[in-house]
N, C-alpha and C. Protein backbone atom coordinates (compact mmCIF):
# COMPACT_ATOMS: atom_id res chain seq x y z
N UNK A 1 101.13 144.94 67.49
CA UNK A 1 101.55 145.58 68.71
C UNK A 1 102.63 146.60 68.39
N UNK A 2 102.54 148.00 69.17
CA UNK A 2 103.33 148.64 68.92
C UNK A 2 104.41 149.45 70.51
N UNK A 3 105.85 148.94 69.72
CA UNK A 3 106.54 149.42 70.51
C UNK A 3 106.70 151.10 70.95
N UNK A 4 106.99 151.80 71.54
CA UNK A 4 107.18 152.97 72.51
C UNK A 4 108.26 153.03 73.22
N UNK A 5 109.02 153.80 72.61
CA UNK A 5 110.17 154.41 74.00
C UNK A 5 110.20 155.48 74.05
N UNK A 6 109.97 155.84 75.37
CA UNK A 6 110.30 157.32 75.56
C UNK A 6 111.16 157.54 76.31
N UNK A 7 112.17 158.33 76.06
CA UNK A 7 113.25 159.18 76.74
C UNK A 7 112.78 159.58 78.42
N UNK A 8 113.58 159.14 79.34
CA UNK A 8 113.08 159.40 80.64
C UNK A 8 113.70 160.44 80.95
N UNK A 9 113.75 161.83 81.23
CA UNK A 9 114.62 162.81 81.13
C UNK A 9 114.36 163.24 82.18
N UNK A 10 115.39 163.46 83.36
CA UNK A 10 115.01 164.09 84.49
C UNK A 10 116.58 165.13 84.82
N UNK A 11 116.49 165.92 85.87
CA UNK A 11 117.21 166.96 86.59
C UNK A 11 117.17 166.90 87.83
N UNK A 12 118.23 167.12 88.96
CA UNK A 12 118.45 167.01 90.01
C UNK A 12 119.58 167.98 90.43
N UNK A 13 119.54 168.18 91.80
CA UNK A 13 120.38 169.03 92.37
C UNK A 13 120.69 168.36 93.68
N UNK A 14 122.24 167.37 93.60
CA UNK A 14 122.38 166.46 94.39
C UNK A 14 123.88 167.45 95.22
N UNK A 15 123.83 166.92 96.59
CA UNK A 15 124.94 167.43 97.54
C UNK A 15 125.16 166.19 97.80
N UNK A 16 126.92 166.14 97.75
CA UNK A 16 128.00 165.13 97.82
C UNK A 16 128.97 165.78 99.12
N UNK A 17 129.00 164.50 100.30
CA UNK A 17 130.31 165.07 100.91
C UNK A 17 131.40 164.05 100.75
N UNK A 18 132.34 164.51 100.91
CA UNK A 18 133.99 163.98 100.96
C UNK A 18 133.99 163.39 102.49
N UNK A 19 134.48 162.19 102.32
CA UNK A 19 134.18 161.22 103.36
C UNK A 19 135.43 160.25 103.14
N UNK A 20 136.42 160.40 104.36
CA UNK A 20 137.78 159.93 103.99
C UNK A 20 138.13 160.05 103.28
N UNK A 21 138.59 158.96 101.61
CA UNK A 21 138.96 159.58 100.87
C UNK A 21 138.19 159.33 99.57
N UNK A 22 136.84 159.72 99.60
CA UNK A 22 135.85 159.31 98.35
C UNK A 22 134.54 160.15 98.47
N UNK A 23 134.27 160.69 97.44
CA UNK A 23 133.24 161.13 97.56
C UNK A 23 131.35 160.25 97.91
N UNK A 24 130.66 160.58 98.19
CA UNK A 24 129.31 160.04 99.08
C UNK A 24 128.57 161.46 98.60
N UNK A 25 127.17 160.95 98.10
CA UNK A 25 126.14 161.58 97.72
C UNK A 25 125.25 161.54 98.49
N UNK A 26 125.22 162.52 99.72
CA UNK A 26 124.13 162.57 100.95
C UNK A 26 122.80 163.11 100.67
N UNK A 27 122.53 163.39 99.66
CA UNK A 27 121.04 163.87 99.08
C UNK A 27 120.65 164.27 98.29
N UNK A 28 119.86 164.50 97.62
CA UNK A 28 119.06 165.01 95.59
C UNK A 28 118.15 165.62 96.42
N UNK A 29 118.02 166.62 95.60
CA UNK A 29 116.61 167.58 95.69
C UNK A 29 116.15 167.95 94.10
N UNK A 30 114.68 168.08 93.51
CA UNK A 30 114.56 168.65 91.99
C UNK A 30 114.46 169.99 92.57
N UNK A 31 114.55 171.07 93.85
CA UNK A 31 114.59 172.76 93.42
C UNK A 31 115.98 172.84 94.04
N UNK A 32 116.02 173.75 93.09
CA UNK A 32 117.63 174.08 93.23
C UNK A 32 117.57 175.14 94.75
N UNK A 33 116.84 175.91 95.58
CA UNK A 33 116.43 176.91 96.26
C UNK A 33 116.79 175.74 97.38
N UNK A 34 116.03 174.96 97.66
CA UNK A 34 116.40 173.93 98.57
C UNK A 34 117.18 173.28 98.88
N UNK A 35 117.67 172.86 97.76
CA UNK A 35 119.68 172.11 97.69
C UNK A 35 120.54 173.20 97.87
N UNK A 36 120.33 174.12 97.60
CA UNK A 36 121.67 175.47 97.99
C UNK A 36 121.08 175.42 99.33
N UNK A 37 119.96 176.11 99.85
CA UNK A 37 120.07 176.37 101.31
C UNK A 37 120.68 175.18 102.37
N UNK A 38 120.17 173.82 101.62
CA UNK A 38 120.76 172.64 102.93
C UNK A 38 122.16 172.77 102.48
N UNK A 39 122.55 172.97 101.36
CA UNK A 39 124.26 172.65 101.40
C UNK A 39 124.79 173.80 102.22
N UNK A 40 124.17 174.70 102.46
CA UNK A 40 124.81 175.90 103.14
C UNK A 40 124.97 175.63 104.56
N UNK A 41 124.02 174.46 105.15
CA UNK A 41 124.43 173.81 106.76
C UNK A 41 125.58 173.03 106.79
N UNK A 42 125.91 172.69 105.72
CA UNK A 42 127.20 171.32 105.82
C UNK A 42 128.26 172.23 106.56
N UNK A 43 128.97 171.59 107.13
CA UNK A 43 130.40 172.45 108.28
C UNK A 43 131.48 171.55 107.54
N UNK A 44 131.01 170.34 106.68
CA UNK A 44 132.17 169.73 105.61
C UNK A 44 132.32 169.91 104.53
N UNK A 45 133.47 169.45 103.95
CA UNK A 45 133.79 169.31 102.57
C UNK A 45 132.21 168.92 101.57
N UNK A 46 131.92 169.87 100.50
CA UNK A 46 130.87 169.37 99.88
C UNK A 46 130.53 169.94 98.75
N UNK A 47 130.18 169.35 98.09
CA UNK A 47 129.76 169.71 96.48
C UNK A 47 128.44 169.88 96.34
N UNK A 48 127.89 170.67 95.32
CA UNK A 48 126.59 171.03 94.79
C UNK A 48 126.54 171.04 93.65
N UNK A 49 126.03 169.87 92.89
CA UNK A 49 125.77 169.27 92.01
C UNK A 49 124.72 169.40 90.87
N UNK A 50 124.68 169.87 89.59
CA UNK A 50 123.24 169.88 89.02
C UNK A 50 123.45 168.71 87.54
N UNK A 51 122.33 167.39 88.12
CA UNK A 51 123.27 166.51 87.42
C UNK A 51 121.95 166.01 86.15
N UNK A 52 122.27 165.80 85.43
CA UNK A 52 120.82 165.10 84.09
C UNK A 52 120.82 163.58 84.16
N UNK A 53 119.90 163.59 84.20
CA UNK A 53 119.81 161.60 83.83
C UNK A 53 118.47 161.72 82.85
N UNK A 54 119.35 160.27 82.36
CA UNK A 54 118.34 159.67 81.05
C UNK A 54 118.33 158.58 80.93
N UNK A 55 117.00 157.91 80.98
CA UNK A 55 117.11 156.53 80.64
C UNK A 55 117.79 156.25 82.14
N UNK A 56 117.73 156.54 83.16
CA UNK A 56 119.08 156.27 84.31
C UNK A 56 119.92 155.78 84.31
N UNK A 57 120.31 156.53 83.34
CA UNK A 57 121.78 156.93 83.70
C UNK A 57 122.13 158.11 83.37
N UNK A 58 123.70 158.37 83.72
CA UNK A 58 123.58 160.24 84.35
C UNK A 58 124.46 160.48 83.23
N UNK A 59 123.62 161.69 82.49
CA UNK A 59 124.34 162.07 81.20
C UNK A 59 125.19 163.35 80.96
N UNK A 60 124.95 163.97 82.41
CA UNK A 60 125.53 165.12 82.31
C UNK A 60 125.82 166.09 83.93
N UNK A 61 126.62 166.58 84.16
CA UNK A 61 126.86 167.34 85.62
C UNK A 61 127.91 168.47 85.26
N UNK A 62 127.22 169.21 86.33
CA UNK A 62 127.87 170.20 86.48
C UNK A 62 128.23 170.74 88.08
N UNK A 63 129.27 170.87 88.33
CA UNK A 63 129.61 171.44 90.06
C UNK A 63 129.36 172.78 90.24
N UNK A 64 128.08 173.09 90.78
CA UNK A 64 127.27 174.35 90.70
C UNK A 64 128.13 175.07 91.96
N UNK A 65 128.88 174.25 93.04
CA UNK A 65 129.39 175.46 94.57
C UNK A 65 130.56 173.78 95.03
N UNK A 66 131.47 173.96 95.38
CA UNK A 66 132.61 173.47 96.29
C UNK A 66 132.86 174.36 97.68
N UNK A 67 132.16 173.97 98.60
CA UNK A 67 132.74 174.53 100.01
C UNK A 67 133.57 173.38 100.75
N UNK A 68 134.11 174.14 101.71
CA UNK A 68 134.78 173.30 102.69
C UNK A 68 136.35 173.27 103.19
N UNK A 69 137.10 173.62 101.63
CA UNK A 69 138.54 173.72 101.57
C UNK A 69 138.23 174.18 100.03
N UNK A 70 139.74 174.60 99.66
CA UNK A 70 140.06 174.88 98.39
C UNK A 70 140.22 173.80 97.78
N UNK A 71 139.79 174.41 96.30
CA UNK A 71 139.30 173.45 95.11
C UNK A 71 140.32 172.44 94.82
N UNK A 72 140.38 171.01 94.24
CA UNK A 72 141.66 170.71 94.10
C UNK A 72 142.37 171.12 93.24
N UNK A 73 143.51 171.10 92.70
CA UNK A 73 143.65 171.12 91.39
C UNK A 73 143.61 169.75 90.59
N UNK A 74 143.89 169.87 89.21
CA UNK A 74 143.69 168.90 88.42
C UNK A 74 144.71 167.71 88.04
């Protein structure tokens, strides 16, 4: 018998809003055309996200847009 693993490699374009005081991931989309236009309805604090998973779990992100208020600092 022979074993097989394959790398599960996926991409997403997830919108996060700020919700008291923690962030909440209100939706994934895989086209990016679609996740920018809905994040563009939010009237809140919100992030636009383009995040990698592997194996699920998330190996990599990047904060593609921050609306809502100014950025924090660090």
């Amino acid at each position: 018998m022979y074993t097989v693993e394959l790398s599960m490699r996926h991409e997403q374009f997830e919108i996060w809003v700020f919700r008291g005081k923690r962030w909440e991931m209100s939706s994934a989309y895989m086209d990016f055309e679609i996740a920018s236009a809905i994040a563009n309805t939010y009237k809140e604090r919100m992030r636009l996200i383009h995040a990698v998973y592997e194996n699920g779990a998330r190996v990599q992100e990047d904060i593609l847009a921050e609306m809502g208020t100014t950025r924090e600092k660090p």
